[in-house]
Protein backbone atom coordinates (compact mmCIF):
# COMPACT_ATOMS: atom_id res chain seq x y z
CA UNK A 1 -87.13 -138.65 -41.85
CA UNK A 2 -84.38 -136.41 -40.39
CA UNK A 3 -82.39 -136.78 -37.34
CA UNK A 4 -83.63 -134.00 -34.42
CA UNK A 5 -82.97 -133.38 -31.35
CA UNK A 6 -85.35 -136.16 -29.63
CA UNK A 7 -83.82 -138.93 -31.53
CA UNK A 8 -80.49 -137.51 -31.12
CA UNK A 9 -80.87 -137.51 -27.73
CA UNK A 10 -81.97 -141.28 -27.16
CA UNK A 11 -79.46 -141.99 -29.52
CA UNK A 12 -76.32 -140.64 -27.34
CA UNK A 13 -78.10 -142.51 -24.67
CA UNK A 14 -77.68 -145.71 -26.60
CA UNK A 15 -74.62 -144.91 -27.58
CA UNK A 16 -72.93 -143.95 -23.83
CA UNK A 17 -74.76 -147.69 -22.91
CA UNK A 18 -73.43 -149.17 -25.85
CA UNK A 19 -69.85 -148.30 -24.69
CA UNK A 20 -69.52 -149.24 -21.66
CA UNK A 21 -71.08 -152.22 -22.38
CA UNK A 22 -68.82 -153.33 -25.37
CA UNK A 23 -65.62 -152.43 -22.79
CA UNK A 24 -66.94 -154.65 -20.31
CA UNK A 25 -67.49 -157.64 -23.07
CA UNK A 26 -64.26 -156.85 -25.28
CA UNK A 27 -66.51 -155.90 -28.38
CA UNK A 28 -65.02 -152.94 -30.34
CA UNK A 29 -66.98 -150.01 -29.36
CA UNK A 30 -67.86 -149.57 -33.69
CA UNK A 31 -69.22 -152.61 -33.61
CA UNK A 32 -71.75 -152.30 -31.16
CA UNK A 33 -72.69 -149.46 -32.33
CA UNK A 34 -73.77 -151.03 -35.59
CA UNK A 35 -75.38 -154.10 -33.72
CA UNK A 36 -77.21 -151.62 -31.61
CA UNK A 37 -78.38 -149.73 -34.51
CA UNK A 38 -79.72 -153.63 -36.11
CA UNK A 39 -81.76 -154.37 -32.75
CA UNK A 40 -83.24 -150.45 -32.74
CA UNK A 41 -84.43 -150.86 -36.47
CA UNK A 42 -86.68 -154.22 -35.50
CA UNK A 43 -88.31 -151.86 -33.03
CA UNK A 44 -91.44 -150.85 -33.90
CA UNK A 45 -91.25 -147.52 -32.26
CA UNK A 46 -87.76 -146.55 -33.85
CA UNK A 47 -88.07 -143.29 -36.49
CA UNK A 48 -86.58 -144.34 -39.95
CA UNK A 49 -83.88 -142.21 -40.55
CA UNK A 50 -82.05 -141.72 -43.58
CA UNK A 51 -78.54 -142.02 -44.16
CA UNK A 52 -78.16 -139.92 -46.88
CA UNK A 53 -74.62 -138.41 -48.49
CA UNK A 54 -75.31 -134.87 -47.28
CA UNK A 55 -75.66 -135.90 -43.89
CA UNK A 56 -72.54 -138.07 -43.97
CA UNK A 57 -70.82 -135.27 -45.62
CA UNK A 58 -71.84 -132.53 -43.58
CA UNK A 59 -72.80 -133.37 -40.08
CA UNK A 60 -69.93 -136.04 -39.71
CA UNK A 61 -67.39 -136.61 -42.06
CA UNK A 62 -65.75 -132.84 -41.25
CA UNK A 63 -65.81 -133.22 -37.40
CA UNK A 64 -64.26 -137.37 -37.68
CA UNK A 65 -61.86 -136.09 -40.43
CA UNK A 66 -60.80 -132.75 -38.58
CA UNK A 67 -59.90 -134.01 -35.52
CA UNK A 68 -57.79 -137.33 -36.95
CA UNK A 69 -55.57 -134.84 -38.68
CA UNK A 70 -55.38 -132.43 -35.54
CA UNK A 71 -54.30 -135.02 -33.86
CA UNK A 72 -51.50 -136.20 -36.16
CA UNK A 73 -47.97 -134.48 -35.67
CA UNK A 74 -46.25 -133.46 -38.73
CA UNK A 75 -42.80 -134.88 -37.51
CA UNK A 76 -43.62 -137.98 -37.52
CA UNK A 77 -46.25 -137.66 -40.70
CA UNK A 78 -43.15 -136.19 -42.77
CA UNK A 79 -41.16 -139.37 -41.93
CA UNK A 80 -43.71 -142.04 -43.77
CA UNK A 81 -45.10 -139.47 -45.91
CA UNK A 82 -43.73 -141.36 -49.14
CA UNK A 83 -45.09 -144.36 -48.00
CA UNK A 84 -48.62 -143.11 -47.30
CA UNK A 85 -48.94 -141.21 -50.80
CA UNK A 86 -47.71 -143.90 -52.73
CA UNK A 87 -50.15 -146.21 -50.59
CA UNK A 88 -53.22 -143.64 -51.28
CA UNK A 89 -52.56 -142.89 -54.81
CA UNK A 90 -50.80 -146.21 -56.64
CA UNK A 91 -52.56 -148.02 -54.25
CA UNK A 92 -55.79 -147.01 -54.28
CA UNK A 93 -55.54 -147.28 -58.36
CA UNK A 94 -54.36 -150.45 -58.26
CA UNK A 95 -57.21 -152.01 -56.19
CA UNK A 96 -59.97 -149.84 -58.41
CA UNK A 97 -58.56 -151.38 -61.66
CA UNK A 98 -58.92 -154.76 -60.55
CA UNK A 99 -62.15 -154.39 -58.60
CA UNK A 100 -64.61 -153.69 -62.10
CA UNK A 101 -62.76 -155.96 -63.76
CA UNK A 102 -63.89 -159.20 -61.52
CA UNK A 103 -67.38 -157.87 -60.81
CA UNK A 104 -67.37 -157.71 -64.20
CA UNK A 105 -66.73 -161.43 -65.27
CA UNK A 106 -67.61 -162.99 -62.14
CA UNK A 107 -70.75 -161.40 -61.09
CA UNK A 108 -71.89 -160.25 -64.35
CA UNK A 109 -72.18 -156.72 -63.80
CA UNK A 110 -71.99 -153.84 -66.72
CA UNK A 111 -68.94 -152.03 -66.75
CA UNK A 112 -70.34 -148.78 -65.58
CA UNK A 113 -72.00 -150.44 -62.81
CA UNK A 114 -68.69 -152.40 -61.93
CA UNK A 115 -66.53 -149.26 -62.39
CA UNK A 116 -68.85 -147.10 -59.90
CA UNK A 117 -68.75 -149.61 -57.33
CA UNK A 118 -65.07 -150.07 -57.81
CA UNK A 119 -64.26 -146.86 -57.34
CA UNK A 120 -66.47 -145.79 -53.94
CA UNK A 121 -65.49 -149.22 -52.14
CA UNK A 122 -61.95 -148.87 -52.81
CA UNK A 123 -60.74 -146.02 -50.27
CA UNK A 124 -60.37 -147.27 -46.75
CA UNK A 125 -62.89 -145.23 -44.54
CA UNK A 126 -60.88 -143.00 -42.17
CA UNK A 127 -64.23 -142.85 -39.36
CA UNK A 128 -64.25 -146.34 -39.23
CA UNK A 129 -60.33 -147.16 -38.89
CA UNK A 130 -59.48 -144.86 -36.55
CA UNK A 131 -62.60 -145.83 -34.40
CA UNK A 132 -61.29 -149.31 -34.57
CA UNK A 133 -57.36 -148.59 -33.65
CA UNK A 134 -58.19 -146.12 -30.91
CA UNK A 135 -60.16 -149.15 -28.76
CA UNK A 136 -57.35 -150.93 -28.12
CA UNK A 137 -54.87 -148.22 -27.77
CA UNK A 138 -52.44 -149.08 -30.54
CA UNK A 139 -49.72 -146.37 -30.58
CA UNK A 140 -46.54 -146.42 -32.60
CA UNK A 141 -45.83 -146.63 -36.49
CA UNK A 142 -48.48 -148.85 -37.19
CA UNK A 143 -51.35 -147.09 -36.50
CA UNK A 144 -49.86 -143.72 -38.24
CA UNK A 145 -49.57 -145.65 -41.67
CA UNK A 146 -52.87 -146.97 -41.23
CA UNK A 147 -54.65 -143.61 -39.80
CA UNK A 148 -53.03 -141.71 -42.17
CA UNK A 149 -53.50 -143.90 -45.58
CA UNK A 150 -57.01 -143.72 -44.67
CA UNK A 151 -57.46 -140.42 -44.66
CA UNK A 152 -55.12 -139.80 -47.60
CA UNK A 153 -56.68 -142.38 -49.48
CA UNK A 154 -59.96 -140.65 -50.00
CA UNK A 155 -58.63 -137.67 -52.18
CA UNK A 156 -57.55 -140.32 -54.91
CA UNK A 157 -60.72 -141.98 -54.06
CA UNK A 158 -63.05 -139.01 -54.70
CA UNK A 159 -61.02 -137.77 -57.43
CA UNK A 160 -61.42 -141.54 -59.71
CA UNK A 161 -65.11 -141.33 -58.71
CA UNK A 162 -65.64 -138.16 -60.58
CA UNK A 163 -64.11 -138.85 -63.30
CA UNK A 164 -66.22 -142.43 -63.13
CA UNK A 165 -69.06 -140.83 -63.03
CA UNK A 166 -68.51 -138.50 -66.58
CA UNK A 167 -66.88 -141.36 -68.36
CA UNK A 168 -70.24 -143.33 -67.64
CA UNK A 169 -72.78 -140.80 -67.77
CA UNK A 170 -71.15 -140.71 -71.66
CA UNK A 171 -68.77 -137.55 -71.30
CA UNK A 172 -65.29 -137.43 -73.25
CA UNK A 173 -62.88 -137.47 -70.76
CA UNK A 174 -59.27 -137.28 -72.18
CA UNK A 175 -55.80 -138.40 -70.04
CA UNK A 176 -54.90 -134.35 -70.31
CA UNK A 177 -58.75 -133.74 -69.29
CA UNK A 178 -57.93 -136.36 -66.35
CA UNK A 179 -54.76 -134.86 -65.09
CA UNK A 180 -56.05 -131.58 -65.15
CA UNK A 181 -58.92 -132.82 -63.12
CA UNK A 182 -56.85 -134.11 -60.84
CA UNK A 183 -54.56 -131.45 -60.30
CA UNK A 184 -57.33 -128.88 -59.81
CA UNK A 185 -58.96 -131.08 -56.82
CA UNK A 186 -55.55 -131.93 -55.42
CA UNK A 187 -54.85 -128.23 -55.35
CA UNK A 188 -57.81 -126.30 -54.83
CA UNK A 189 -58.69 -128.45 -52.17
CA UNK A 190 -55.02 -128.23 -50.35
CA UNK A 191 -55.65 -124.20 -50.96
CA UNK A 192 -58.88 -124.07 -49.65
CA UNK A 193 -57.49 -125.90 -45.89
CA UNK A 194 -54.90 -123.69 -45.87
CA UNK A 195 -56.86 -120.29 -46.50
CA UNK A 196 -59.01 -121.14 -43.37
CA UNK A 197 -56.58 -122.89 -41.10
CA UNK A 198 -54.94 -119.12 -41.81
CA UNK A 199 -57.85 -117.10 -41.08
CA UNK A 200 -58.40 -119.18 -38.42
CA UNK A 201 -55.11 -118.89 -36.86
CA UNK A 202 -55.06 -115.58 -37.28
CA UNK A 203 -58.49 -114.64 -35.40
CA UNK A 204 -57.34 -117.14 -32.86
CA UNK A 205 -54.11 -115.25 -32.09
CA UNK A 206 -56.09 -112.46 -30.41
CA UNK A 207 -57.51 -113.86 -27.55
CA UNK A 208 -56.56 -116.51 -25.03
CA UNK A 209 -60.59 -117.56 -23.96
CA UNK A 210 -60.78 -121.30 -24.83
CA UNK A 211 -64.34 -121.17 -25.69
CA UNK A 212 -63.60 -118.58 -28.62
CA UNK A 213 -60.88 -120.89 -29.62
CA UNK A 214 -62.88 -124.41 -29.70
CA UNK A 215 -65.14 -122.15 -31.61
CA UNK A 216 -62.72 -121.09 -33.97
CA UNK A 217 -61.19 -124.86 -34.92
CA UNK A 218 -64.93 -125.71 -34.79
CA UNK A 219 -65.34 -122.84 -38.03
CA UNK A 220 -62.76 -124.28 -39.66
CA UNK A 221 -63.29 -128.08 -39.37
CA UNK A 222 -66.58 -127.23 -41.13
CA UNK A 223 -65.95 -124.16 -43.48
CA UNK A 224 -62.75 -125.78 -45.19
CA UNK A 225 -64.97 -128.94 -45.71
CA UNK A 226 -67.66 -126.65 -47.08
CA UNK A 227 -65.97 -124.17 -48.42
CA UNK A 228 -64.22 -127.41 -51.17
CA UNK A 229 -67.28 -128.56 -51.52
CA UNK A 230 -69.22 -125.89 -52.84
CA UNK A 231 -66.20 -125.72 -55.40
CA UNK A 232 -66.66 -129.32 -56.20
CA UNK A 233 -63.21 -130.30 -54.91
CA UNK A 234 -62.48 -132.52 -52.04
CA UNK A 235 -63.82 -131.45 -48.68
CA UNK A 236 -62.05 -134.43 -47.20
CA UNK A 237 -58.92 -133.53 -48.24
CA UNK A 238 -59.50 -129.65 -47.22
CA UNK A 239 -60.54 -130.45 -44.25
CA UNK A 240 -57.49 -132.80 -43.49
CA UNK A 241 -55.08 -129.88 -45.04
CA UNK A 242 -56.54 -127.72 -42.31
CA UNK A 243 -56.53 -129.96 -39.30
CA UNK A 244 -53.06 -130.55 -39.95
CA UNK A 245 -51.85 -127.03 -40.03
CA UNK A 246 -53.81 -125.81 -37.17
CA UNK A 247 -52.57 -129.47 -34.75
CA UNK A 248 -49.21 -128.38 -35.70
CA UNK A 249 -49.04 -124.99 -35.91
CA UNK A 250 -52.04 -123.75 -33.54
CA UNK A 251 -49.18 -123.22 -30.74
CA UNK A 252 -48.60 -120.57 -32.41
CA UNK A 253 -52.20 -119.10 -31.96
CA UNK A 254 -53.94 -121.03 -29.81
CA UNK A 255 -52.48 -120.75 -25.97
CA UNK A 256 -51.27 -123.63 -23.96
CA UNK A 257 -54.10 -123.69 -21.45
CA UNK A 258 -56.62 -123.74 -24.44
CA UNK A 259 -54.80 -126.69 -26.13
CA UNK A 260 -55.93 -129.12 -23.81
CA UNK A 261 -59.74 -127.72 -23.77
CA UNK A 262 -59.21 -128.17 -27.36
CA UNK A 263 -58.32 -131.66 -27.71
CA UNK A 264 -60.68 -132.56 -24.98
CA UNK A 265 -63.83 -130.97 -27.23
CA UNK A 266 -62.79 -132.59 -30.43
CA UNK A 267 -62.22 -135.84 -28.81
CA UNK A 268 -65.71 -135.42 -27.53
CA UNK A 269 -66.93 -134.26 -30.78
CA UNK A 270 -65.59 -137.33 -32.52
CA UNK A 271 -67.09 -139.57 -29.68
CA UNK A 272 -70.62 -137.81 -31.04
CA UNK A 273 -70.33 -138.21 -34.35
CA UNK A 274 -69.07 -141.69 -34.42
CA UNK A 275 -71.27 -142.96 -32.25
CA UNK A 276 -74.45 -141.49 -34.85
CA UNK A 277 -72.83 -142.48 -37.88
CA UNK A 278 -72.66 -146.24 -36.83
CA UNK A 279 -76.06 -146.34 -34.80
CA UNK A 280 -77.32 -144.88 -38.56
CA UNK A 281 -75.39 -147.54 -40.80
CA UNK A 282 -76.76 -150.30 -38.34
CA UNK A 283 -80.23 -149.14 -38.97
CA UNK A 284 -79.88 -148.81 -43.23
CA UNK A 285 -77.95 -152.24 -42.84
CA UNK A 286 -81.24 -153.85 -41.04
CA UNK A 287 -83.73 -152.25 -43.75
CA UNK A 288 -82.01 -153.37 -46.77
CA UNK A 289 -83.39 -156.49 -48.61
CA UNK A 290 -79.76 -158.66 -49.61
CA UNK A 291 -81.83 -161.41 -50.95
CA UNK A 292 -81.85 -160.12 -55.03
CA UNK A 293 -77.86 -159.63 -54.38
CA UNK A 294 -76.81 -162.59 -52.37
CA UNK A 295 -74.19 -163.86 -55.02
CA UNK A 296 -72.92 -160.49 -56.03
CA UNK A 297 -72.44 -159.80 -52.71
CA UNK A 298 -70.12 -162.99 -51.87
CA UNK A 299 -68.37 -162.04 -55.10
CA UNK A 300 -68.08 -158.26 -53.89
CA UNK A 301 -66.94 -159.15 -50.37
CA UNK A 302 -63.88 -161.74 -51.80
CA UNK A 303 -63.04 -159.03 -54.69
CA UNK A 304 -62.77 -156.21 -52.33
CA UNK A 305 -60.67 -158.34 -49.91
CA UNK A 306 -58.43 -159.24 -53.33
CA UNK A 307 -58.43 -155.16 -54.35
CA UNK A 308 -57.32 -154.49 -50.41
CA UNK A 309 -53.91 -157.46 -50.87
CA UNK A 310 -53.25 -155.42 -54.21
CA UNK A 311 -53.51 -152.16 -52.95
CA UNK A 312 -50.44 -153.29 -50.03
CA UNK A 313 -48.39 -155.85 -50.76
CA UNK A 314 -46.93 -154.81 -54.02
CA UNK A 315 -46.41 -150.87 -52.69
CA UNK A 316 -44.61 -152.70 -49.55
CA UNK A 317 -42.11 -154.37 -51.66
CA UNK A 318 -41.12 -151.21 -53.30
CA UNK A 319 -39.80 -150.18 -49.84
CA UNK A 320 -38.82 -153.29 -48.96
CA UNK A 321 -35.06 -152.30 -49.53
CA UNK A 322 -35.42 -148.61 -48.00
CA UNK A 323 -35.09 -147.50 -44.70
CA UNK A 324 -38.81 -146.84 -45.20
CA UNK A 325 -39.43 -151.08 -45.13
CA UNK A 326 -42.23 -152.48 -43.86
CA UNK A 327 -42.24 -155.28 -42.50
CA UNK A 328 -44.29 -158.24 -42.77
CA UNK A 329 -46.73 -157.90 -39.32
CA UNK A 330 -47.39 -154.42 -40.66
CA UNK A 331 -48.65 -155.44 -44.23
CA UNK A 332 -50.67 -157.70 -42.70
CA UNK A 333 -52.36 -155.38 -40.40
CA UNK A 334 -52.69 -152.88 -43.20
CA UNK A 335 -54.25 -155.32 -45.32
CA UNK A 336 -56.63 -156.60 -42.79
CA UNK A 337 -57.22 -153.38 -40.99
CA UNK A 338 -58.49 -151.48 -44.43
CA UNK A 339 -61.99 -151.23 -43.10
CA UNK A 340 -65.18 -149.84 -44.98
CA UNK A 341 -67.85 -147.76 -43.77
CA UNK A 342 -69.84 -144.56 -44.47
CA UNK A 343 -67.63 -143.35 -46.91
CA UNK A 344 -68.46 -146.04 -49.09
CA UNK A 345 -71.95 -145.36 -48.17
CA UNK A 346 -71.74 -142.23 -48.44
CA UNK A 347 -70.80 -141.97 -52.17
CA UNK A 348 -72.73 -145.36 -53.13
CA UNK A 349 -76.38 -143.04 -51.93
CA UNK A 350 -74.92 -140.02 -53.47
CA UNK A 351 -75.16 -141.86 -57.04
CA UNK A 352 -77.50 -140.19 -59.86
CA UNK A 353 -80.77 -141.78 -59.76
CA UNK A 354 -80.75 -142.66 -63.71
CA UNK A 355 -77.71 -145.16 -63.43
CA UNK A 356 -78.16 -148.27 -64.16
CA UNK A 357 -77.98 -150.76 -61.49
CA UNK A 358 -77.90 -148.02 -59.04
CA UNK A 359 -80.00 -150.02 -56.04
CA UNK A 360 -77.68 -153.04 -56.50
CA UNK A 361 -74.47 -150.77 -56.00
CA UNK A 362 -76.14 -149.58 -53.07
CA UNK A 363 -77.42 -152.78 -51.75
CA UNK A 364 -74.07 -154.51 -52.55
CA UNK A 365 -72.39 -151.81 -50.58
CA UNK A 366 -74.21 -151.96 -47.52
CA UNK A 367 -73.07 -155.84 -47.06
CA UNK A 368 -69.62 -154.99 -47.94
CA UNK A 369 -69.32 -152.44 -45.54
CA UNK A 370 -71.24 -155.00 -43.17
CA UNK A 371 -69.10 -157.69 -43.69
CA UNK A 372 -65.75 -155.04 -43.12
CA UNK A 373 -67.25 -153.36 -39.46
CA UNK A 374 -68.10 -157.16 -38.22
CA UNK A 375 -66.04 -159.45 -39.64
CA UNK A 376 -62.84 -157.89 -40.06
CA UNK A 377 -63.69 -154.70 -37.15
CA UNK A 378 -64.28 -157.83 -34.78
CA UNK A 379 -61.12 -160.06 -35.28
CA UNK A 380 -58.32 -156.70 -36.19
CA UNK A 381 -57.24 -156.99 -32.19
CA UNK A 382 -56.89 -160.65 -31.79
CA UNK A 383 -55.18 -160.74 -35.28
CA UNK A 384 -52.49 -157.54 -34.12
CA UNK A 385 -52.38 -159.63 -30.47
CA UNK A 386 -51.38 -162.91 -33.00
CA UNK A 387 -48.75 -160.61 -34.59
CA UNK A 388 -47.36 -159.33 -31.01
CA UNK A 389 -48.47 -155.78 -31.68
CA UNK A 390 -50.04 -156.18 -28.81
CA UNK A 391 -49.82 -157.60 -25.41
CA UNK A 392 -51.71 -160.43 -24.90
CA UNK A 393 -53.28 -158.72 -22.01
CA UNK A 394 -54.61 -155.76 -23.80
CA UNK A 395 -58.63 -155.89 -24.25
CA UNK A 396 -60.59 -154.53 -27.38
């Protein structure tokens, strides 16, 4: 079953409840969302919904992704930029090498099924970290590295799982064959942000009414996103390209008394679309059977949190004698903060129905993603209050 408008309805109801109950009990917002999602799916009067990957990757990845990079200044971007590649490419490659291998040996898993779930569990999810770090209002250097590795992470992400996908599906894919690959997402996608963040500018320069604005970043958070996809590039990486350029550049276009209309919509927009992505993963969580998967799962929950130390610590020491260092408190909250969510999901539903092992992936998944929102979603603020990143006053 769809989502409509009734459901959608009781489900921003839920959702409004849910926060201002989890501010009142110190329970990341996320989180609840997710529980709340659990309790609706024992209900007996709750639709079942599908969470499929065209809903993720249409109704709410472009909004989430959009407004995260609108919201990120280029000055400051530009300044850690070496450390966020570097942490989305070599680190994200890193982590999906050594993922297959230990589901592999310790779990027993073929090596296509390994390799597919190493790949889509590997990328950080950008709607679930930056749900998590704007709750306690964490500002400062931290968050941008974290914010912006998971969005940047997701282009090397969705680029391996391609290329995963033809190597097991029994295509010959050559080194060349995977540079070129990745060089034609990279840069079609980076093309296709810029071509309409530049329309959109453009249109947006000729009139000063707010609403035509909001509607114009609204065009372009989804029709750079699209327009990728239908090229099978990266919409997530468009769509980022885009929100950046317009954030940074829309002064240009978009007038100062519209700016603030603007960030208040997307902000709200955001609010939306989180809160009916996690209501949705709560309810697939509670309908999934874990009981055929329980070891592989255990195994898949350590290995990830293995892939996640590999995918930091080693990139942090190569900056360790730059002015670009990180230090210490910040590995650790990178590390611990490298949440999963409907990403993962996303990409785990969106796999071909012939491969092998497909409803273990999926299953697997789920209680990885499960185990990242509650376990590591619910103890990120005490751990950054531990580390004095935050005062011990401030509340989840």
């Amino acid at each position: 079953m769809g989502l409509n408008i009734e459901t959608i309805e009781i489900f921003l109801l839920v959702a409004a409840i849910v926060a201002m109950l989890a501010r009142r009990v110190h329970v990341p917002y996320s989180v609840g969302l997710v529980f709340a999602g659990i309790v609706l799916a024992l209900l007996p009067f709750t639709p079942d919904i599908e969470l499929t990957k065209q809903l993720v990757f249409t109704a709410f990845l472009p909004p989430l992704i959009f407004e995260a990079a609108f919201q990120l200044r280029w000055r400051e971007l530009k300044a850690q930029l070496p450390v966020v590649l570097t942490f989305a490419t070599a680190g994200v490659l890193l982590s999906a090498a050594a993922t297959p291998l230990r589901m592999h040996y310790l779990a027993h898993w073929s090596w296509a099924a390994a390799s597919v779930f190493g790949v889509l569990i590997t990328a950080t999810d950008p709607v679930a970290v930056i749900a998590m770090f704007k709750e306690p209002k964490v500002h400062g250097r931290v968050r941008l590295l974290v914010e912006a590795e998971s969005l940047f992470n997701d282009a090397t992400a969705a680029v391996a799982f391609v290329i995963t996908l033809l190597i097991v599906s029994g295509q010959s894919v050559s080194v060349g064959g995977v540079a070129t690959t990745l060089l034609l997402i990279v840069a079609g996608s980076i093309l296709c942000g810029v071509a309409v963040a530049a329309i959109v500018l453009l249109l947006a320069g000729g009139t000063d009414d707010h609403l035509i604005e909001i509607t114009f970043t609204t065009v372009a958070a989804f029709g750079s996103f699209l327009l990728a996809e239908h090229f099978h590039l990266s919409g997530v990486l468009a769509t980022l390209t885009s929100g950046l350029i317009i954030g940074n550049v829309g002064h240009i276009s978009i007038s100062a008394r519209s700016r603030q209309a603007v960030d208040e919509f997307w902000e709200y927009a955001a609010f939306v679309a989180n809160s009916l992505i996690f209501l949705l993963i709560g309810l697939r969580v509670a309908h999934r059977d874990y009981s055929f998967v329980l070891l592989p799962v255990l195994i898949a929950i350590m290995v990830v949190i293995v892939g996640r130390a590999l995918a930091i610590y080693p990139i942090a020491f190569l900056f360790s004698r730059s002015r670009l260092r990180i230090t210490g408190r910040h590995q650790h909250i990178l590390f611990w903060g490298g949440l999963r969510g409907a990403l993962a999901l996303a990409l785990a539903l969106g796999l071909p129905p012939d491969l092998p092992a497909r409803e273990e992936i999926i299953t697997v998944a789920f209680a990885v993603v499960a185990f990242s929102l509650f376990v590591q979603g619910m103890t990120i603020t005490p751990f950054m209050r531990r580390l004095g990143e935050l005062p011990s006053s401030a509340k989840n």
